[in-house]
Protein backbone atom coordinates (compact mmCIF):
# COMPACT_ATOMS: atom_id res chain seq x y z
CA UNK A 1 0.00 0.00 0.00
CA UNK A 2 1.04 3.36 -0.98
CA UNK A 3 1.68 6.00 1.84
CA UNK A 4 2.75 8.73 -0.08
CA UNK A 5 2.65 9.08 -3.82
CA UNK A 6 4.42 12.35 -6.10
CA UNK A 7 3.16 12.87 -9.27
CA UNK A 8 5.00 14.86 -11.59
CA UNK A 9 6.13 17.41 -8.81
CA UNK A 10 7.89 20.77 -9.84
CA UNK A 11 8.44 23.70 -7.49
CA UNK A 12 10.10 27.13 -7.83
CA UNK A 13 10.60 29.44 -4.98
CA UNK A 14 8.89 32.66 -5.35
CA UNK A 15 11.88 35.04 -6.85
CA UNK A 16 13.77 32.29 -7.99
CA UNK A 17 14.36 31.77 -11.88
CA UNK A 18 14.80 28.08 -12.17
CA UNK A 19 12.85 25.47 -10.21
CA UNK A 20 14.63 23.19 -7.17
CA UNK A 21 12.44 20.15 -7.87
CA UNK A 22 11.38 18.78 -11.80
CA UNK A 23 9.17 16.26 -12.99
CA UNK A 24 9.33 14.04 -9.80
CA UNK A 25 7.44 11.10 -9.64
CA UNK A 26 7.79 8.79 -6.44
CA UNK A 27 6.07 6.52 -4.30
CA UNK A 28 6.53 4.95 -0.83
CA UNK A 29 5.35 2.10 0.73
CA UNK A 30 4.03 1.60 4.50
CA UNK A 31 6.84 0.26 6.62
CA UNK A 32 9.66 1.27 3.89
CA UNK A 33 12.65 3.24 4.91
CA UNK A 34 13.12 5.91 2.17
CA UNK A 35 16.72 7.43 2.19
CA UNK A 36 16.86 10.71 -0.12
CA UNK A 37 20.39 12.15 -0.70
CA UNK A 38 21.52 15.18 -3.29
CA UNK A 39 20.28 17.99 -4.21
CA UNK A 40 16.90 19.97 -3.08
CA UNK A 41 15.63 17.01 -0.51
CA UNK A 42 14.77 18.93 2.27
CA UNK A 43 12.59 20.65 -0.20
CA UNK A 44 10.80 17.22 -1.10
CA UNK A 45 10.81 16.44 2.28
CA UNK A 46 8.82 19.78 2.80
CA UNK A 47 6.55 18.88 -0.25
CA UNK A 48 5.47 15.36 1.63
CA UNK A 49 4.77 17.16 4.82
CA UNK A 50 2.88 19.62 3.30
CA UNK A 51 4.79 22.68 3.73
CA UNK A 52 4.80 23.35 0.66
CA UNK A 53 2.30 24.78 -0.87
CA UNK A 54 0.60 25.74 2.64
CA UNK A 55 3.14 27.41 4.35
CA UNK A 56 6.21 28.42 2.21
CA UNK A 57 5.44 30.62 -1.08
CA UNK A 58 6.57 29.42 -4.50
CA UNK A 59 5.27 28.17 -7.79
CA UNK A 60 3.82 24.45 -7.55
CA UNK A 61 3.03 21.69 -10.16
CA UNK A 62 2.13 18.22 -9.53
CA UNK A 63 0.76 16.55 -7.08
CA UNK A 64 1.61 14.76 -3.54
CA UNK A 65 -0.42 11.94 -1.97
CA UNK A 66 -0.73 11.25 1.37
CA UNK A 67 -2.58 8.12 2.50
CA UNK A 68 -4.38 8.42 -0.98
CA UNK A 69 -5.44 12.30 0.02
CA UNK A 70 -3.88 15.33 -2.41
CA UNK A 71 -2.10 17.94 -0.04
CA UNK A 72 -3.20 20.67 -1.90
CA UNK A 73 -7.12 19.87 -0.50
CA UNK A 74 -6.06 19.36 2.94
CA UNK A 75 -4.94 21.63 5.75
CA UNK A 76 -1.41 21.54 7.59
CA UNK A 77 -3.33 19.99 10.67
CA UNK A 78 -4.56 17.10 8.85
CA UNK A 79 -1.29 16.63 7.55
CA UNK A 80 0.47 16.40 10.49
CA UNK A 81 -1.73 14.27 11.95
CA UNK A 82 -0.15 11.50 9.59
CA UNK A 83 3.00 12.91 9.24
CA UNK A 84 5.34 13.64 11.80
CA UNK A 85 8.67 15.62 10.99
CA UNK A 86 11.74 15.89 13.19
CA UNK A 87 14.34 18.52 12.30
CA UNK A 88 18.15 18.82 12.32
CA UNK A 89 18.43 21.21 15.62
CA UNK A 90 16.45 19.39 18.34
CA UNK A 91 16.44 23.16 20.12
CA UNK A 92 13.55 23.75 17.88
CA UNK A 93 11.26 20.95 19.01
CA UNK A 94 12.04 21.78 22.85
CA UNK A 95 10.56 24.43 24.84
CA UNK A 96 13.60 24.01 27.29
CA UNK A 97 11.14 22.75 30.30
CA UNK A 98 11.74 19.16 30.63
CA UNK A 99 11.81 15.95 29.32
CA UNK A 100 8.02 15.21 29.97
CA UNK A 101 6.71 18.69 29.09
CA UNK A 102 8.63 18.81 25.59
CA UNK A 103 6.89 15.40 24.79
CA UNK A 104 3.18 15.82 25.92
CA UNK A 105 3.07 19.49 24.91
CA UNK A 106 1.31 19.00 21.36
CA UNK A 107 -0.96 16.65 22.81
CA UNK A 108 -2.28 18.95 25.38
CA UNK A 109 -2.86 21.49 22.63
CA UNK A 110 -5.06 18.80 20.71
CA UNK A 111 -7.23 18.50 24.29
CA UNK A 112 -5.88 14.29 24.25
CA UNK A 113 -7.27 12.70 27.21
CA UNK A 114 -5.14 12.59 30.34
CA UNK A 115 -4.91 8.72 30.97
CA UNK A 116 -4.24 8.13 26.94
CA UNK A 117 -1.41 11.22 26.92
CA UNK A 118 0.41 9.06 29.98
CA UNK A 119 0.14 5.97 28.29
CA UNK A 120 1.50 7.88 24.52
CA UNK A 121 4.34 9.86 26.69
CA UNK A 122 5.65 6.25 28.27
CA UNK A 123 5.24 4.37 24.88
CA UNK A 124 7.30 7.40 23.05
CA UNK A 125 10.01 7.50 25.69
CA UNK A 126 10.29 3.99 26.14
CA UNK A 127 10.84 3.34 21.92
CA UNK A 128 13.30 6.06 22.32
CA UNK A 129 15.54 4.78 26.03
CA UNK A 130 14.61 8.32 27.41
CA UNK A 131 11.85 7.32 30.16
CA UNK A 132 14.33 7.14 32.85
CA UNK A 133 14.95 11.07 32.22
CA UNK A 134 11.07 11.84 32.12
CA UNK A 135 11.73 14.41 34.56
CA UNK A 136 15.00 15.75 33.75
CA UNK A 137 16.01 19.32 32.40
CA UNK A 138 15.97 19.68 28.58
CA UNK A 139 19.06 21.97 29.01
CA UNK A 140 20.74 19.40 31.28
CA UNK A 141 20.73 16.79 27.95
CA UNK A 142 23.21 15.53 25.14
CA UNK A 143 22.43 17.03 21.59
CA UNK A 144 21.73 13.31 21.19
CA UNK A 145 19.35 12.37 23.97
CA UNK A 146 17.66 15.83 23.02
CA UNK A 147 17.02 14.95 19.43
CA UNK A 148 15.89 11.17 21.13
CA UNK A 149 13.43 13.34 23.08
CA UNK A 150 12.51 15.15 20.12
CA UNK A 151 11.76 12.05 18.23
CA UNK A 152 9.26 11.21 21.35
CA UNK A 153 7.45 14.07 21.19
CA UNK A 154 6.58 12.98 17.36
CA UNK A 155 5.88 9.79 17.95
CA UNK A 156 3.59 10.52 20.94
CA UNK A 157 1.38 11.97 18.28
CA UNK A 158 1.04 8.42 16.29
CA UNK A 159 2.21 9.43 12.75
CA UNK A 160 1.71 6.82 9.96
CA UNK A 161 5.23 8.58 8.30
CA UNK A 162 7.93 9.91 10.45
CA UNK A 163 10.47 12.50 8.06
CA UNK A 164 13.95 13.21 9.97
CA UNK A 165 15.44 16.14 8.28
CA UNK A 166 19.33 15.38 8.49
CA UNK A 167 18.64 14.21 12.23
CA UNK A 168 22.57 13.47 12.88
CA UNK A 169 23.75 16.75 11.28
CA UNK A 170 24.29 18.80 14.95
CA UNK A 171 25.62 15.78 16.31
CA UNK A 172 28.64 13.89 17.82
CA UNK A 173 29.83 10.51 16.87
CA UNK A 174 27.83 9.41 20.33
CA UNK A 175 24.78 11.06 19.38
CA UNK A 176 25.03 9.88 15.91
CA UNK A 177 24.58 6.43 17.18
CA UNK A 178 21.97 6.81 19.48
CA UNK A 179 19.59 8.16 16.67
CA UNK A 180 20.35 5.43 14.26
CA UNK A 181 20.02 3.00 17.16
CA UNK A 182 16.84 4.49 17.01
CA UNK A 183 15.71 4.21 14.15
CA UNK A 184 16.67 0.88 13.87
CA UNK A 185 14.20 -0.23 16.08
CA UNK A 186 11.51 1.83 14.77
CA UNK A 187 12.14 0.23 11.34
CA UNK A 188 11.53 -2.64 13.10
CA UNK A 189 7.94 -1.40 14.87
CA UNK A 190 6.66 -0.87 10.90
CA UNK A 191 6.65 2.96 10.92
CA UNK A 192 7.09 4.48 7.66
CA UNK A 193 10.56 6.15 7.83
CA UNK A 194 11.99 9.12 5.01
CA UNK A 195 15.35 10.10 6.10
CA UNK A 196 17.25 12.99 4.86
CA UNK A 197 21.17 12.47 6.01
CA UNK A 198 24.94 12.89 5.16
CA UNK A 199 25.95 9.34 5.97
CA UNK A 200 24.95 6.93 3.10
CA UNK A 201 26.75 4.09 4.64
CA UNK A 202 24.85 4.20 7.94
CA UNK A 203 21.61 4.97 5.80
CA UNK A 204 22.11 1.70 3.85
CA UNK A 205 21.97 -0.28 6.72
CA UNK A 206 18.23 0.66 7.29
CA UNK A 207 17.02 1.70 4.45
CA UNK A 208 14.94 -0.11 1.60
CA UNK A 209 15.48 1.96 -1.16
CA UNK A 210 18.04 5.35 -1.53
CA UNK A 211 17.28 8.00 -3.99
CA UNK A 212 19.67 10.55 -5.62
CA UNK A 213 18.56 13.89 -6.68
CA UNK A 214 20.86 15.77 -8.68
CA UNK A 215 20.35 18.73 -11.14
CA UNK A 216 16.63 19.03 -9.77
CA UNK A 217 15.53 15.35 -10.74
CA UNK A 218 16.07 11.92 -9.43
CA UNK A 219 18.52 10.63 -10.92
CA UNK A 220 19.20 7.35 -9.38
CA UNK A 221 16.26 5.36 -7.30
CA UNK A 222 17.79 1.88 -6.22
CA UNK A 223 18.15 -0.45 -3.18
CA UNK A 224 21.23 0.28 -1.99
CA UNK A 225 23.53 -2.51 -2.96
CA UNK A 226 22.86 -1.22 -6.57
CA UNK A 227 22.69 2.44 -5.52
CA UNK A 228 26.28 2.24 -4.76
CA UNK A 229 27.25 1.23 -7.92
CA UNK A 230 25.30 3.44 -9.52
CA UNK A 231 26.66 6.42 -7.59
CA UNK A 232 30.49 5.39 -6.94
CA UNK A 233 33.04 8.17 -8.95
CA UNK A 234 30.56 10.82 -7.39
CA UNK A 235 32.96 12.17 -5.13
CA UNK A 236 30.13 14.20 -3.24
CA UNK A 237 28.73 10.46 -2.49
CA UNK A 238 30.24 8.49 0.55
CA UNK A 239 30.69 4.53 -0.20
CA UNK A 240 30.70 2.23 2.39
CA UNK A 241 34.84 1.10 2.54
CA UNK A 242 34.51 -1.90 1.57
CA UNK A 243 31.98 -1.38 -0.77
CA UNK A 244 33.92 1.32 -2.71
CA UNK A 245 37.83 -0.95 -2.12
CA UNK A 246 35.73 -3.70 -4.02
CA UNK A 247 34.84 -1.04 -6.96
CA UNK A 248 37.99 0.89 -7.18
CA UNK A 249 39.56 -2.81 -7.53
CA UNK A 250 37.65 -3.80 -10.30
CA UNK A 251 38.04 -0.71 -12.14
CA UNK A 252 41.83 -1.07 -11.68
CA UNK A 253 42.00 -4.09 -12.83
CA UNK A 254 39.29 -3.82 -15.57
CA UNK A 255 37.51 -6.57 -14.66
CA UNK A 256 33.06 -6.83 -15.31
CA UNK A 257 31.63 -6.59 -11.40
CA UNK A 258 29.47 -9.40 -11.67
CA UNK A 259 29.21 -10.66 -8.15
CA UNK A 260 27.22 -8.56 -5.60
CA UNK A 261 28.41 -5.71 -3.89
CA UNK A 262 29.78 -5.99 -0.43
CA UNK A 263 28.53 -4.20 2.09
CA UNK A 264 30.38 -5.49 5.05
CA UNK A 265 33.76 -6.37 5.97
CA UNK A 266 31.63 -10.15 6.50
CA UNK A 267 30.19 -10.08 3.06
CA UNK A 268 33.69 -8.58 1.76
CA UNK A 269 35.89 -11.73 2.98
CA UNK A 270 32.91 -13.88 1.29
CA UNK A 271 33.18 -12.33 -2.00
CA UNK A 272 36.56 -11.67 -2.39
CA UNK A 273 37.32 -15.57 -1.14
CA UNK A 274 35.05 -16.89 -3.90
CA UNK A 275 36.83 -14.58 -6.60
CA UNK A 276 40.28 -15.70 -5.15
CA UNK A 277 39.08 -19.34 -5.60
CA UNK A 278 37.57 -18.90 -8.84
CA UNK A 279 40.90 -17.69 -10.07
């Protein structure tokens, strides 16, 4: 089943000459990771959400889906209400109370029931390892346990699609892992996931399928075995190592890459054993 669907989508800022999106035509699936990398993806990312057309001006063709609903007949509200969005600086998602307050605070301003709030604030926390700081000072946090808390305050609101706008990108190496940690595990629960991030090695391990935009249009839309291939000699494209030692060798060597990628240093010993052997 289709979540979210783009038809033919095309949008211009207003006062800009040339548009940042052409002609793009995508579709996700419930419970698929979606990885977008390139060019202009926050501003799909703001297309799916629906803000644009609603809230940021600019010239708009196409169409976006949501749960089989056009954007451009629904409000922001009713949006939201399926699609939760979590941004790169966690500072402005938090209202620098506490833990608990940051979390329930939408809730209380959609009047949600006392007894079912509790049970969505434990639920959120508890998918996210932050219920043993319910109480604690925002300020007193990590960037990464804020942007953990952050995710809980979406979640608390049930989205069907969760977007994470470069998530990571504020981040330390410990914080970095604790988000994809995760969103591991909400791969896992079935939410449907569209990541924007810097990291395509750590995105492949989670994701189903990784587009590319470039120039304005997608240029590559691939699982990401063959995404690497199709990207490796763009040097604005990080490889996984051993996925990009195994293409740099065969290119050396001028040899047709007819086993599969390695993604591992597990799967790398594998292939590179059977090639050895063959030889």
């Amino acid at each position: 089943m289709d979540v979210i669907k783009v038809e033919n989508l095309t949008f211009r800022y207003s006062k800009k000459a040339e548009p940042v999106l052409k002609n793009i035509n995508l579709t996700i699936k419930k419970g698929e990771c979606m990885a977008i990398l390139g060019d202009s993806k926050t501003t799909l990312c703001m297309a799916m959400c629906g803000v644009i057309p609603h809230l940021i001006p600019g010239h708009m063709e196409g169409n976006v889906w949501v749960d089989g609903q056009d954007t451009l007949k629904m409000t922001v509200k009713d949006i939201a209400a399926k699609v939760g969005v979590v941004l790169q600086d966690p500072e402005n998602q938090s209202f620098n109370l506490n833990v608990e307050s940051d979390v329930v605070f939408a809730m209380e301003n959609l009047g949600i029931p006392p007894m079912e709030m509790e049970a969505r604030l434990i639920d959120a926390l508890e998918i996210v390892r932050m219920l043993p700081y319910r109480y604690k000072a925002s300020d007193q946090l990590s960037g990464g346990q804020k942007q953990r808390v952050a995710i809980a305050s979406v979640l608390a609101m049930k989205p069907e699609i969760l977007i994470l706008d470069e998530p990571t990108r504020e981040l330390d190496p410990l914080g970095r892992e604790e988000i994809f940690d995760v969103l591991n595990r909400l791969k896992k629960s079935g939410i449907t996931i569209i990541i924007v991030e810097n990291d395509p090695p750590r995105l492949a391990q989670i994701a189903d399928r990784m587009i590319l935009i470039r120039d304005s249009e997608i240029k590559y839309e691939e699982v990401p075995r063959e995404f690497f291939k199709k990207v490796y000699g763009d040097a604005r494209i990080k490889l996984p190592q051993i996925s990009q030692a195994y293409l740099d060798t065969f290119h050396l060597l001028g040899l047709s890459k007819t086993t599969e990628l390695p993604m591992n240093v597990e799967e790398g010993v594998a292939i590179y054993g059977k090639i050895i052997a063959d030889y």
